[in-house]
C-alpha atoms as a PDB file:
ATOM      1  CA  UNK A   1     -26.933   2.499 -10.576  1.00  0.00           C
ATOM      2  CA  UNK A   2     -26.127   6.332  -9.559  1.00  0.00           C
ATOM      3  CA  UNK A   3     -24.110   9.045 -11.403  1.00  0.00           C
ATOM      4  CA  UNK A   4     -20.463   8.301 -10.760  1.00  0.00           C
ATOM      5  CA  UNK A   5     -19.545  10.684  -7.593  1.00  0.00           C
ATOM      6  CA  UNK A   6     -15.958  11.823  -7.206  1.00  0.00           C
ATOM      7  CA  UNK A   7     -16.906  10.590  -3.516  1.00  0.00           C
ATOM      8  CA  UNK A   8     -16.369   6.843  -5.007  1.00  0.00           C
ATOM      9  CA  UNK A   9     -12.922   7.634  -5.972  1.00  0.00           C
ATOM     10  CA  UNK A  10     -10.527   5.537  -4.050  1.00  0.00           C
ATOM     11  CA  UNK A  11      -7.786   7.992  -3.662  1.00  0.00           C
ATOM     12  CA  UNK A  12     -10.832  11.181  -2.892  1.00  0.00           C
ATOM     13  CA  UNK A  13     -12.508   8.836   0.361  1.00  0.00           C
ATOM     14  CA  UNK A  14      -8.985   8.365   1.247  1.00  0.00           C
ATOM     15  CA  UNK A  15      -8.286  11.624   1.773  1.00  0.00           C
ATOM     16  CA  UNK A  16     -11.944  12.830   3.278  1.00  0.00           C
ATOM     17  CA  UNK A  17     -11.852  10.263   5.968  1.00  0.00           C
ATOM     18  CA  UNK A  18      -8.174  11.631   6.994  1.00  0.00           C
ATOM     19  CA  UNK A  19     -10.258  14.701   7.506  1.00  0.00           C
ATOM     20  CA  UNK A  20     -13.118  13.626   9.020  1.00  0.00           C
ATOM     21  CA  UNK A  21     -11.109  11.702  11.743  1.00  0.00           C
ATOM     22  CA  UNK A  22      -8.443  14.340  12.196  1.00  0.00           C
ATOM     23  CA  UNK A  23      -5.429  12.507  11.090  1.00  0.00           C
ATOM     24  CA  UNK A  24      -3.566  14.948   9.062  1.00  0.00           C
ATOM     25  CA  UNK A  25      -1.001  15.210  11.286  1.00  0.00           C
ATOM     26  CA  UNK A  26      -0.702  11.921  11.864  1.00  0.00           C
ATOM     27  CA  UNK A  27       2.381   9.474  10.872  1.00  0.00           C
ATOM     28  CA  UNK A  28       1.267   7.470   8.040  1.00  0.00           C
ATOM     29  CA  UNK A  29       4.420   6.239   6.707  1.00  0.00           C
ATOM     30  CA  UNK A  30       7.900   5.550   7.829  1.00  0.00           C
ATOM     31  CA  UNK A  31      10.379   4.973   4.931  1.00  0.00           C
ATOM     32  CA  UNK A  32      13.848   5.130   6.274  1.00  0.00           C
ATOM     33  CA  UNK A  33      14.692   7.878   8.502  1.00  0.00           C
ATOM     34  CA  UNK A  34      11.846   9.679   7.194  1.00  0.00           C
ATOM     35  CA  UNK A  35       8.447  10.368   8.567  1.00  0.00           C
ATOM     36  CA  UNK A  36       5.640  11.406   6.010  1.00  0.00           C
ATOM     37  CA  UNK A  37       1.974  12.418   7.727  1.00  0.00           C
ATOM     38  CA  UNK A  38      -1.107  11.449   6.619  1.00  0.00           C
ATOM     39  CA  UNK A  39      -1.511  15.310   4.881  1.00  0.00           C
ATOM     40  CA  UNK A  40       1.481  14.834   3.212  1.00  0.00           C
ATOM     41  CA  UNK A  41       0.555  11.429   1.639  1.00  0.00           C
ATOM     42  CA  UNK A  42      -2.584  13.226   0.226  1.00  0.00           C
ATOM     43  CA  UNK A  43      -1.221  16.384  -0.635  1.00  0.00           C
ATOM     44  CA  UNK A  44       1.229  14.308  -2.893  1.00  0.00           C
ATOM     45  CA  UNK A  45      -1.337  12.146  -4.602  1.00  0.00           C
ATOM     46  CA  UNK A  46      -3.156  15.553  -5.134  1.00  0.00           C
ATOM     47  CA  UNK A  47      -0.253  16.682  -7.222  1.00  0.00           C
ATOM     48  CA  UNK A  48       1.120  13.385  -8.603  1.00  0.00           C
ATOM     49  CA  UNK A  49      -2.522  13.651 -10.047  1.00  0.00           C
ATOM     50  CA  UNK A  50      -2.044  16.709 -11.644  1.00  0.00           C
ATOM     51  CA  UNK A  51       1.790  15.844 -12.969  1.00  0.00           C
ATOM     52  CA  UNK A  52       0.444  12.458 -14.669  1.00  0.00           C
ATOM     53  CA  UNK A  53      -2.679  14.437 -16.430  1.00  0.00           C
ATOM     54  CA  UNK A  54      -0.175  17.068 -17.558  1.00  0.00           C
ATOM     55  CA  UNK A  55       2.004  13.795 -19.071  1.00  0.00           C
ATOM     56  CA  UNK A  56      -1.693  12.891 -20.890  1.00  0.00           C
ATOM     57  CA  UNK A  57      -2.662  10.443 -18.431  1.00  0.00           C
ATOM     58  CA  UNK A  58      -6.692  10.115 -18.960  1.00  0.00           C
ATOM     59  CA  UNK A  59      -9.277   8.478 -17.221  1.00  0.00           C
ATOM     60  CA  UNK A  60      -9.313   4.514 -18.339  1.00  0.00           C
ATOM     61  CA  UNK A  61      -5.788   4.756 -19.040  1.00  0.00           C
ATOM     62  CA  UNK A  62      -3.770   2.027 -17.698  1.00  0.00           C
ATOM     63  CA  UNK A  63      -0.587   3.240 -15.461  1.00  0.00           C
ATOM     64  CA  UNK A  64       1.987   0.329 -14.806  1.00  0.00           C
ATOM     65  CA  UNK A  65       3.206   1.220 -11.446  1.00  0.00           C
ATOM     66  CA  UNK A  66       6.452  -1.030 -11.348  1.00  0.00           C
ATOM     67  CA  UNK A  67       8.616   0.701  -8.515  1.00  0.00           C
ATOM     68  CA  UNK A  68       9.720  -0.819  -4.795  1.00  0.00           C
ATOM     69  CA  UNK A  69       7.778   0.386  -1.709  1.00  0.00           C
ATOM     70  CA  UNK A  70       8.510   3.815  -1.383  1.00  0.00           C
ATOM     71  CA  UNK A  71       6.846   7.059  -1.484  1.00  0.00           C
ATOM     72  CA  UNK A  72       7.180   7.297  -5.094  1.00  0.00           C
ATOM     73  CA  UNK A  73       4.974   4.441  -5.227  1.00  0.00           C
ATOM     74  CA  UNK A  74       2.645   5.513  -2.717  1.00  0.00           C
ATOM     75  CA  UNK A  75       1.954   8.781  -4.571  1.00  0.00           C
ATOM     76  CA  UNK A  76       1.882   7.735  -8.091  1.00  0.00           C
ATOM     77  CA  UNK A  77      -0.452   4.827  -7.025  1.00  0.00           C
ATOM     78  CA  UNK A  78      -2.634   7.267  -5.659  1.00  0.00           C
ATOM     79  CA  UNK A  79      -2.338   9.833  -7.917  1.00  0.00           C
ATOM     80  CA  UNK A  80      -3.243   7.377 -10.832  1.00  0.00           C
ATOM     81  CA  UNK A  81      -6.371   6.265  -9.128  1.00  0.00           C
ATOM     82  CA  UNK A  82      -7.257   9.973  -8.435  1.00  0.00           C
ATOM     83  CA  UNK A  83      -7.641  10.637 -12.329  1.00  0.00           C
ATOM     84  CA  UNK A  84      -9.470   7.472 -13.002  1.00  0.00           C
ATOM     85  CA  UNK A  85      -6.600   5.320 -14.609  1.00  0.00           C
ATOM     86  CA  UNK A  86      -6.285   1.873 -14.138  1.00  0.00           C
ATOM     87  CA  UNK A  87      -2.932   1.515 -11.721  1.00  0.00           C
ATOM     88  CA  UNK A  88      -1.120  -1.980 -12.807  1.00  0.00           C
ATOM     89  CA  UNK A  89       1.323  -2.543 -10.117  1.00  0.00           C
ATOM     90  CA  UNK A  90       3.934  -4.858 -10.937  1.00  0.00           C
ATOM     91  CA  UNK A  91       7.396  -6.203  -9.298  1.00  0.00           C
ATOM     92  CA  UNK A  92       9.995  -3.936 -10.106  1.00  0.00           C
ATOM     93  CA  UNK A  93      12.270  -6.184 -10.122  1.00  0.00           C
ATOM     94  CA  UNK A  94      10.641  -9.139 -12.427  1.00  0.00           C
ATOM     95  CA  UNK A  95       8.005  -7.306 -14.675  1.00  0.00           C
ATOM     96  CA  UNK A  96       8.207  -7.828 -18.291  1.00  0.00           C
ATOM     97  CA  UNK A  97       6.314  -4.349 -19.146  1.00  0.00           C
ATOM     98  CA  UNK A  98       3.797  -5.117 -21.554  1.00  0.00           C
ATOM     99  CA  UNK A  99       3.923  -2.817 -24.466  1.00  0.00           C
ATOM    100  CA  UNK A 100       0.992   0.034 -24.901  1.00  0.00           C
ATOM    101  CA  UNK A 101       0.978   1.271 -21.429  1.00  0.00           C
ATOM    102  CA  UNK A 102       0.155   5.396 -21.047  1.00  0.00           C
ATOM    103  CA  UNK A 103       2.702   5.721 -18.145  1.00  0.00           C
ATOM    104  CA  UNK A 104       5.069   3.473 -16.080  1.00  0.00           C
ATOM    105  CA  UNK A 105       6.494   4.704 -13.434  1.00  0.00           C
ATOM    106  CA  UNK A 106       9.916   2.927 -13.728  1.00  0.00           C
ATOM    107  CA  UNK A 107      13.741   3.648 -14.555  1.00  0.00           C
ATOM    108  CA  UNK A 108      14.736   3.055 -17.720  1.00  0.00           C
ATOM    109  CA  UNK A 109      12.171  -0.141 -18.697  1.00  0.00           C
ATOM    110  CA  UNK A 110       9.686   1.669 -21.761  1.00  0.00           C
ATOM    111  CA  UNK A 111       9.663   4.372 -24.275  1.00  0.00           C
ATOM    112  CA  UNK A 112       7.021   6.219 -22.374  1.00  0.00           C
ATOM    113  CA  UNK A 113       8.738   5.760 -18.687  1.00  0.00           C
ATOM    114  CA  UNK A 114       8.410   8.445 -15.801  1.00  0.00           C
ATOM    115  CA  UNK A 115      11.343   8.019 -12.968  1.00  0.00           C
ATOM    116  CA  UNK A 116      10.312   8.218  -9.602  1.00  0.00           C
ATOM    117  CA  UNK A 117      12.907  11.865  -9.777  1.00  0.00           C
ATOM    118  CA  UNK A 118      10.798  13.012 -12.623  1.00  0.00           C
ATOM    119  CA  UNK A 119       7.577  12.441 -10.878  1.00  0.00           C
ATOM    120  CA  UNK A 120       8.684  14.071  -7.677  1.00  0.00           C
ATOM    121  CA  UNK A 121      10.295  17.152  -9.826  1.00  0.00           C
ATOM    122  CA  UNK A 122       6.802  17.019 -11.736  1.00  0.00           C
ATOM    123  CA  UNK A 123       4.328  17.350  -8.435  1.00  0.00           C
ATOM    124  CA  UNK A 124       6.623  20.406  -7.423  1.00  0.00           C
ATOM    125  CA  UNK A 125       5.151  22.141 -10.578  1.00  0.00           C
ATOM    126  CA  UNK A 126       1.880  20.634 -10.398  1.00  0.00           C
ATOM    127  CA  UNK A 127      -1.383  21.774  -9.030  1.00  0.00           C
ATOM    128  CA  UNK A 128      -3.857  18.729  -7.766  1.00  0.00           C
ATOM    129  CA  UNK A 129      -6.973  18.221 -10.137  1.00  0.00           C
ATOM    130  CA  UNK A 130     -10.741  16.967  -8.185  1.00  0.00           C
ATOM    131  CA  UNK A 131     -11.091  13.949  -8.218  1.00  0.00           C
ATOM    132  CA  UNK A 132     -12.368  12.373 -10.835  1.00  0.00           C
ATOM    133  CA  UNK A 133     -16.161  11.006 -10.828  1.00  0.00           C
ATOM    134  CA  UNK A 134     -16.330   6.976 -10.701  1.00  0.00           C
ATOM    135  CA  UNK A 135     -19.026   4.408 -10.030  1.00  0.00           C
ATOM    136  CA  UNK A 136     -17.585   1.993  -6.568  1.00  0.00           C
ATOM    137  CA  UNK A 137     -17.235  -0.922  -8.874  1.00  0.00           C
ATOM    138  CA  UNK A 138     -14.563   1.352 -11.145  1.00  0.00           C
ATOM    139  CA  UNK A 139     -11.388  -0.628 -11.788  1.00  0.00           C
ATOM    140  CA  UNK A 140      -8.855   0.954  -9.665  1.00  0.00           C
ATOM    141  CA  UNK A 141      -6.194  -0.988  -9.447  1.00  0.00           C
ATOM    142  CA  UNK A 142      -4.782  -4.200 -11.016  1.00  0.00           C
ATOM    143  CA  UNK A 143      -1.836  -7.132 -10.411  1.00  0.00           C
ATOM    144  CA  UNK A 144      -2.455  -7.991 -14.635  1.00  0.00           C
ATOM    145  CA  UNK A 145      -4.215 -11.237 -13.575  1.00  0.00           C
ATOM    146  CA  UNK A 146      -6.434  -9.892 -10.778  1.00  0.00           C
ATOM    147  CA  UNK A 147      -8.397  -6.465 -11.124  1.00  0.00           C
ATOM    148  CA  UNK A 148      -9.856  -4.839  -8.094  1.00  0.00           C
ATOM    149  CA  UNK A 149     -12.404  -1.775  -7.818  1.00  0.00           C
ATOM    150  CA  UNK A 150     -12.365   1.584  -6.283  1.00  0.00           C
ATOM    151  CA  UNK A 151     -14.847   0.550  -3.669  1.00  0.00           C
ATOM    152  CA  UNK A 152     -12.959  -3.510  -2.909  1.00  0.00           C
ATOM    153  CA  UNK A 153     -10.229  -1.875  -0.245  1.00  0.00           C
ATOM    154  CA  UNK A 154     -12.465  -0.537   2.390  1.00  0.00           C
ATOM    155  CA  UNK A 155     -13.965  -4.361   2.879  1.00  0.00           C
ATOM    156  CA  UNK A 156     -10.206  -5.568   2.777  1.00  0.00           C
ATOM    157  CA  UNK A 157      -9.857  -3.495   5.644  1.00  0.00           C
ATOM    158  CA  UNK A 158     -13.250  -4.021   7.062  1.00  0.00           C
ATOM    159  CA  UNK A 159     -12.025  -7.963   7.387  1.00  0.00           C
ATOM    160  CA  UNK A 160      -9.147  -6.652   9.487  1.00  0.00           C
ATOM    161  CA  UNK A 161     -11.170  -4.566  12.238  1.00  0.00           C
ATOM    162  CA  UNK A 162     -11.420  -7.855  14.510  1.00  0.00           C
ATOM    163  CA  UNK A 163      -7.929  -7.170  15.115  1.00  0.00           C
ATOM    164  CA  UNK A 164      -8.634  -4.097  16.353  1.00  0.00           C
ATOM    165  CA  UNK A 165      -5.761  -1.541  14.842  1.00  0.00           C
ATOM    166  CA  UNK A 166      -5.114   1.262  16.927  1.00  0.00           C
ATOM    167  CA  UNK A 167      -4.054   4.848  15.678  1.00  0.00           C
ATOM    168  CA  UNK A 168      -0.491   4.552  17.047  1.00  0.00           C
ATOM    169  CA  UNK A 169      -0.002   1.620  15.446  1.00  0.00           C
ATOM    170  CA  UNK A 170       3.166   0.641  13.365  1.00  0.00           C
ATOM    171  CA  UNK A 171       2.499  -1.848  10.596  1.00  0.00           C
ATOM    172  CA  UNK A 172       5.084  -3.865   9.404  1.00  0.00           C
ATOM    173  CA  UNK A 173       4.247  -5.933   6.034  1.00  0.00           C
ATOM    174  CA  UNK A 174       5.862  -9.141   4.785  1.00  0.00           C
ATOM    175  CA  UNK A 175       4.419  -8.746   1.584  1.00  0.00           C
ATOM    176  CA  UNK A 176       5.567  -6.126  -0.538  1.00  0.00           C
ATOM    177  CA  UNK A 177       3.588  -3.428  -2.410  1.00  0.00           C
ATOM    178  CA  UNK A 178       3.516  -4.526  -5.251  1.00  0.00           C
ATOM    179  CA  UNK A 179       1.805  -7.904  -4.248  1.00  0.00           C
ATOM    180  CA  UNK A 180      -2.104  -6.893  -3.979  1.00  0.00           C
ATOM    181  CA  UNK A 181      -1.499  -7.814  -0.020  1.00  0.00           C
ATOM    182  CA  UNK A 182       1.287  -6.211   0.496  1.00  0.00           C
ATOM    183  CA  UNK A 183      -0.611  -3.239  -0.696  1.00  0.00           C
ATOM    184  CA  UNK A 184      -3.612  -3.995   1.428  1.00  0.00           C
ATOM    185  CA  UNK A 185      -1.213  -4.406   4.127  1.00  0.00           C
ATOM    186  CA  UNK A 186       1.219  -1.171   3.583  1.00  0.00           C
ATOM    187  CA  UNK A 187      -0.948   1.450   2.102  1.00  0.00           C
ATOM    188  CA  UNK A 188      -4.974   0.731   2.656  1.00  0.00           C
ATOM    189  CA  UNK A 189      -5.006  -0.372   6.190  1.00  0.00           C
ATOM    190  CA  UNK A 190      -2.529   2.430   7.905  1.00  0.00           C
ATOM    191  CA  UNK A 191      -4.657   5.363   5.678  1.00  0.00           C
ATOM    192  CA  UNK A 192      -8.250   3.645   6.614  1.00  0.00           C
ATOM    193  CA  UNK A 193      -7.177   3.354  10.232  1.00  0.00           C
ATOM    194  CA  UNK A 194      -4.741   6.680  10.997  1.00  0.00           C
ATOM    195  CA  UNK A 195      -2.137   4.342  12.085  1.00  0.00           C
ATOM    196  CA  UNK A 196       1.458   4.671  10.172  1.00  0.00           C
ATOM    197  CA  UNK A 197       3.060   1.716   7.813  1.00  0.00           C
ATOM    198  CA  UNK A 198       6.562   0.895   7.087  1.00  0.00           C
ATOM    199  CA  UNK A 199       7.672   1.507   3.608  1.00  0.00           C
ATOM    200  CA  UNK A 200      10.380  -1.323   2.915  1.00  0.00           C
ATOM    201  CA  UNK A 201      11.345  -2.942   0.100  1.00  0.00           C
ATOM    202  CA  UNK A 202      14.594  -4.472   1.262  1.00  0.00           C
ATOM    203  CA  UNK A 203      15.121  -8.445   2.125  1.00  0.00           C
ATOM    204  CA  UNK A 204      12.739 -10.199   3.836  1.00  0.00           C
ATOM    205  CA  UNK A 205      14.816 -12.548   5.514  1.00  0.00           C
ATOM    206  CA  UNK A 206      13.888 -13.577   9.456  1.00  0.00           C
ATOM    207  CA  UNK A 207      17.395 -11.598  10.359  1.00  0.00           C
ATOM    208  CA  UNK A 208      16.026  -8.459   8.651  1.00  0.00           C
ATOM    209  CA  UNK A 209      12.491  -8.534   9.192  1.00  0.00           C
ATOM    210  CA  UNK A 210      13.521  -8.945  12.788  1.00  0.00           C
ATOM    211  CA  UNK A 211      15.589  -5.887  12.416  1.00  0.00           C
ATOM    212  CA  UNK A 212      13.168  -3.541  10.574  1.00  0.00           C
ATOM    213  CA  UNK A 213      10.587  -3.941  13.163  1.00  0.00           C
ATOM    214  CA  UNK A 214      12.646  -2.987  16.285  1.00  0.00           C
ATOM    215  CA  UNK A 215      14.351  -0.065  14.474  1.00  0.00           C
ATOM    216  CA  UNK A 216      10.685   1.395  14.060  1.00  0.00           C
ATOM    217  CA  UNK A 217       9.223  -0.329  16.518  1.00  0.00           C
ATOM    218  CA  UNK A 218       6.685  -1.637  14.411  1.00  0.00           C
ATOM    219  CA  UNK A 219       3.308  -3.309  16.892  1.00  0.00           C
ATOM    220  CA  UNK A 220       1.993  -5.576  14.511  1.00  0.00           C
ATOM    221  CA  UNK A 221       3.356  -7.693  11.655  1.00  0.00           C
ATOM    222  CA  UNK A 222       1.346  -8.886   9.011  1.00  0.00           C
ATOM    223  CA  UNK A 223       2.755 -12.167   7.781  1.00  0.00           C
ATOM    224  CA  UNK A 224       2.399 -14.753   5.450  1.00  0.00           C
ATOM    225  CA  UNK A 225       2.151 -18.537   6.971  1.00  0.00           C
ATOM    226  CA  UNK A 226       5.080 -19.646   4.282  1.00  0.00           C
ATOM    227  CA  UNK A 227       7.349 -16.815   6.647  1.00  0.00           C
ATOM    228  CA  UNK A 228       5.807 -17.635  10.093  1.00  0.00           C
ATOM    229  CA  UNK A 229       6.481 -21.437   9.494  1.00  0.00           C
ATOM    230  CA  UNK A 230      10.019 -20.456   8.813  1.00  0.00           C
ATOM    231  CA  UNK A 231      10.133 -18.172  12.027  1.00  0.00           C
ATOM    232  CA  UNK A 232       8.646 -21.713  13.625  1.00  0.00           C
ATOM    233  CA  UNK A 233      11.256 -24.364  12.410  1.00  0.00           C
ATOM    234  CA  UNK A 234      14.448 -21.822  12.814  1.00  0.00           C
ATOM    235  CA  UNK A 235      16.514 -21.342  16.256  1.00  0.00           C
ATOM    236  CA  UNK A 236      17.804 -19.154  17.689  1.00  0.00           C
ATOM    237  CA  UNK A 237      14.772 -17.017  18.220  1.00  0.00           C
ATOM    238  CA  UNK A 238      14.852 -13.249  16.930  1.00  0.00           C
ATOM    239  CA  UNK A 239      13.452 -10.535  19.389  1.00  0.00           C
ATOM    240  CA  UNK A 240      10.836  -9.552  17.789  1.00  0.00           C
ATOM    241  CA  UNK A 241       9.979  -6.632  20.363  1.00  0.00           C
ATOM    242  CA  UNK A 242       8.037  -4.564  20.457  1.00  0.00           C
ATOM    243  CA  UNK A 243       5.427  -6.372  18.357  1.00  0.00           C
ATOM    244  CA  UNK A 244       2.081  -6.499  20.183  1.00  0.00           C
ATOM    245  CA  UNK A 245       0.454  -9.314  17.952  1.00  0.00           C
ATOM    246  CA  UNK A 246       0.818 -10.604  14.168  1.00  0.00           C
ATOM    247  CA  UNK A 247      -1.033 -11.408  11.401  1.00  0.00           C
ATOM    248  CA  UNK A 248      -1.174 -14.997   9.704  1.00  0.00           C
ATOM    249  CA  UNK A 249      -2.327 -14.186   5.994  1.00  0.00           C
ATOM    250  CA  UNK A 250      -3.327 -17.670   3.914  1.00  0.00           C
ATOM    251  CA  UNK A 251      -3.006 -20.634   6.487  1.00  0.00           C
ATOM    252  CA  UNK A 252      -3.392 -21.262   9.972  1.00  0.00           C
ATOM    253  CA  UNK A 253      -0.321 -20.169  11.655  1.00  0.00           C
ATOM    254  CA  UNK A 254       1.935 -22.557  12.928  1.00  0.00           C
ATOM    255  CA  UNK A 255       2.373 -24.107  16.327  1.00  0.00           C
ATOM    256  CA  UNK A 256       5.477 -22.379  17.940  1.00  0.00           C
ATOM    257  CA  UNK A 257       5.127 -18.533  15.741  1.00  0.00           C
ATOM    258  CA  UNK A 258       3.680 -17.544  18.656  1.00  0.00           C
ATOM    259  CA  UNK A 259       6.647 -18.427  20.763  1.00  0.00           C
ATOM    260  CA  UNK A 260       9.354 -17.234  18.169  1.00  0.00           C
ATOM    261  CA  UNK A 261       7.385 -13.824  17.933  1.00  0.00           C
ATOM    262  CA  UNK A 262       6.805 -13.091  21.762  1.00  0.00           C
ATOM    263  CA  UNK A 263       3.340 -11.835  21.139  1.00  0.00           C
ATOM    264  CA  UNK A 264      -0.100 -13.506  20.291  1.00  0.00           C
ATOM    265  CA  UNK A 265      -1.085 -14.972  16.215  1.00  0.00           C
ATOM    266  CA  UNK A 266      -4.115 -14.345  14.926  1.00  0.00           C
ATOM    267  CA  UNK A 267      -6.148 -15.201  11.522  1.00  0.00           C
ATOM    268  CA  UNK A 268      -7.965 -12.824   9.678  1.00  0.00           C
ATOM    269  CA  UNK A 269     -11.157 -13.042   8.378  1.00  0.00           C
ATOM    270  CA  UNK A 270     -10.826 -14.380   4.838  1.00  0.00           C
ATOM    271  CA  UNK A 271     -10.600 -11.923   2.153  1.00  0.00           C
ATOM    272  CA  UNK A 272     -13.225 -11.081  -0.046  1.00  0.00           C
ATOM    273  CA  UNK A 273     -12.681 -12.143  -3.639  1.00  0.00           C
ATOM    274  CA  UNK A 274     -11.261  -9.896  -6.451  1.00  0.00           C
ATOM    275  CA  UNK A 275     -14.291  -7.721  -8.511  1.00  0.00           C
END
């Protein structure tokens, strides 16, 4: 096996192939009324990086990352995977923290707990470390029962090219972040394709999915089947505009989504299992 590389780091090819494509500039993410670029997303993890090693966070250390989708979770995900730590992402809303954790990235839920405030006061005063060295196969990133390495997210997204995303592309996710999909969905494929990802962690209810996606005019929606066969069964139809197609993720979509959505269903490729 070679040396570990700071090139294997997750969060490190993340940020190289923004700038070997030219994306800096780029939308990435679109989290409210606010529009964060591709150089920003980086930038932060650079310094969320540098706040969590100045709060002792080490290399192997595990990070439980238990906040909705928002930036803050986008940039202390990536910022724990940037010093080698083991991210543990967990529903904010249901986790039972387990105790011995280094970090957690939550409001008021362990002894040792950073707030999403203190982490973005902390990157103000913090200056972004290199990357540190890793082998591909590195744990990166973990849902407690399912642990996935720093090198697993680029064939995620490789099972996604058939789909062809496009760099003006807005993805809207059914899945939340904190759900290993979800994550796939919201952070991986918009930063391995230049395209830009809406960061939502409201309801996910027909009536506001429906909403969400023609206030930022998201193009694609990646579903799960459970959520397109309740789109199927349920009348009136939602506009769904301006959606050019949608994602079925687990089982075949169902007869009528297609209809209900306005724009084509397709099946990905199935995902690669965990490392």
């Amino acid at each position: 096996m070679p040396d570990p590389s700071p090139d294997a780091n997750l969060a490190e090819s993340l940020s190289r192939w923004t700038l070997a494509f030219g994306w800096r500039d780029r939308a990435a993410f679109l989290c409210g009324d606010d529009v964060f670029t591709h150089g920003e997303v980086h930038r932060g993890a650079g310094r969320a990086a540098g706040f969590l090693r100045a709060c002792g966070v080490r290399p192997g250390d595990r990070v439980v990352i238990a906040l909705p989708g928002t930036m803050e979770f986008v940039w202390a995900f990536l910022g724990t995977v940037r010093v080698g730590a083991l991210a543990l992402i967990a529903d904010p809303e249901a986790s039972m923290l387990p105790p011995g954790e280094v970090a957690v990235c939550a409001p008021g839920r362990h002894a040792n707990v950073i707030t999403p405030g203190e982490l973005v006061t902390g990157m103000a005063r913090a200056t972004a470390p290199p990357a540190h060295p890793v082998h591909p196969g590195t744990p990166a990133f973990a849902q407690f029962s399912e642990v996935y390495a720093h090198g697993d997210p680029e064939v995620s997204f490789l099972a996604m090219e058939p789909f062809g995303l496009r760099e003006n592309d807005v993805l809207f996710s059914v899945p939340k972040t904190h759900d290993p999909v979800g994550l796939r969905n919201t952070v991986f494929l918009p930063l391995y394709s230049g395209a830009s990802a809406v960061l939502d962690s409201g309801r996910r209810s027909i009536t506001a999915v429906a909403e969400r996606v023609r206030r930022h005019r998201a193009s694609v929606l990646l579903s799960t089947s459970a959520f397109l066969t309740r789109l199927a069964a349920e009348a009136p139809r939602e506009p769904f505009w301006p959606l050019r197609i949608a994602v079925a993720q687990g089982a075949p979509p169902p007869v009528h989504a297609e209809d209900r959505l306005g724009c084509p269903v397709l099946a990905p490729v199935q995902d690669p299992a965990p490392a």
